[in-house]
Protein backbone atom coordinates (compact mmCIF):
# COMPACT_ATOMS: atom_id res chain seq x y z
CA UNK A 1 0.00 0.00 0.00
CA UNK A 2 1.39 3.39 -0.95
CA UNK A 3 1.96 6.18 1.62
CA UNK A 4 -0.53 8.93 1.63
CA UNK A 5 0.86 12.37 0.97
CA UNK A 6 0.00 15.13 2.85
CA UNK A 7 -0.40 18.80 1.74
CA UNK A 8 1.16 21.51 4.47
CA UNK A 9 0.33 25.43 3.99
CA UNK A 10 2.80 27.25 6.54
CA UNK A 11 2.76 31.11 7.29
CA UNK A 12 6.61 32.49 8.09
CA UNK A 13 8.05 35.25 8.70
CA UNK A 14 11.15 34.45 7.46
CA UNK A 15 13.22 31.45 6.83
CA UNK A 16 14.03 30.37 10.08
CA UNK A 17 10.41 29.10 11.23
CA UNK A 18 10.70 26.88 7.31
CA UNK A 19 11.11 22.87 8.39
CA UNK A 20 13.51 22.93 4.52
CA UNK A 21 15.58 25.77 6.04
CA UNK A 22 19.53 24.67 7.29
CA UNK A 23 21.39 26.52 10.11
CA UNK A 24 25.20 26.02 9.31
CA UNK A 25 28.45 28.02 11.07
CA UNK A 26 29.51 30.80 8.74
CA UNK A 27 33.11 29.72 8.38
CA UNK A 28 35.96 31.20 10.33
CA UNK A 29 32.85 33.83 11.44
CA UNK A 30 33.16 33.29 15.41
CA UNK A 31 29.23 32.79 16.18
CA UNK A 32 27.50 33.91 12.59
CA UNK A 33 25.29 31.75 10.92
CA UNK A 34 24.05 30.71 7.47
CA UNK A 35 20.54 29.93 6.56
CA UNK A 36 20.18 27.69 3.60
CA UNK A 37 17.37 26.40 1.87
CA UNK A 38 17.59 22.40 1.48
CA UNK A 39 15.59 22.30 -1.56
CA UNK A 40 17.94 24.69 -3.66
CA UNK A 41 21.07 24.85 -2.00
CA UNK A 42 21.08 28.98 -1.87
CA UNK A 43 21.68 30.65 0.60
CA UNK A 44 18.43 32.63 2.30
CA UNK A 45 20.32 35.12 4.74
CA UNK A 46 24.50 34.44 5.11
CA UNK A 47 26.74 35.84 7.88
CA UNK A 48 23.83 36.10 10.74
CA UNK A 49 25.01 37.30 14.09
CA UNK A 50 21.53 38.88 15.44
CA UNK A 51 17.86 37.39 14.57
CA UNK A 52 17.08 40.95 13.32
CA UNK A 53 19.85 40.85 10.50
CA UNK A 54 17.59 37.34 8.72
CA UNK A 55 16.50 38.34 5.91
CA UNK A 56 12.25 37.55 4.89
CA UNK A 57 11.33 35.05 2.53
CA UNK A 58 13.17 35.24 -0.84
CA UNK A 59 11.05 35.55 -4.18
CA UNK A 60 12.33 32.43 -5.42
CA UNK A 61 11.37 30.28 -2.82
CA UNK A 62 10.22 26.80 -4.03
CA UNK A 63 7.60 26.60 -1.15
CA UNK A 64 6.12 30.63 -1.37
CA UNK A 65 2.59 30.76 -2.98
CA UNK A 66 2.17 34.12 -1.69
CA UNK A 67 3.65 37.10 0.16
CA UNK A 68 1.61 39.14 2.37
């Protein structure tokens, strides 16, 4: 028997609250992060130090069907 799929609509703010979205160490950076999106490999916000520097949802977001 096949698995049933199940269709999710989320509402974010930004990247961070996405379940695709990657936290990685910015290299040599001390505490910065990267966000990157697992289904594309690009990053959403690079070199984060404070939550208020993360950027909002790019436009070319696989998962965006609309921005408020």
């Amino acid at each position: 028997m096949a698995k049933k799929q199940t269709l999710l609509l989320l509402t974010v703010s930004d990247c961070r609250e996405c379940p695709k979205n990657t936290k990685v160490r910015t290299p040599n950076s001390g505490f910065a992060i990267d966000l990157i999106c697992s289904l594309t490999g690009q990053v959403t916000s690079g070199y984060v130090e404070w939550e208020r520097e993360i950027n909002s949802v790019p436009s070319w977001c696989p998962l965006a069907i609309a921005s408020e």
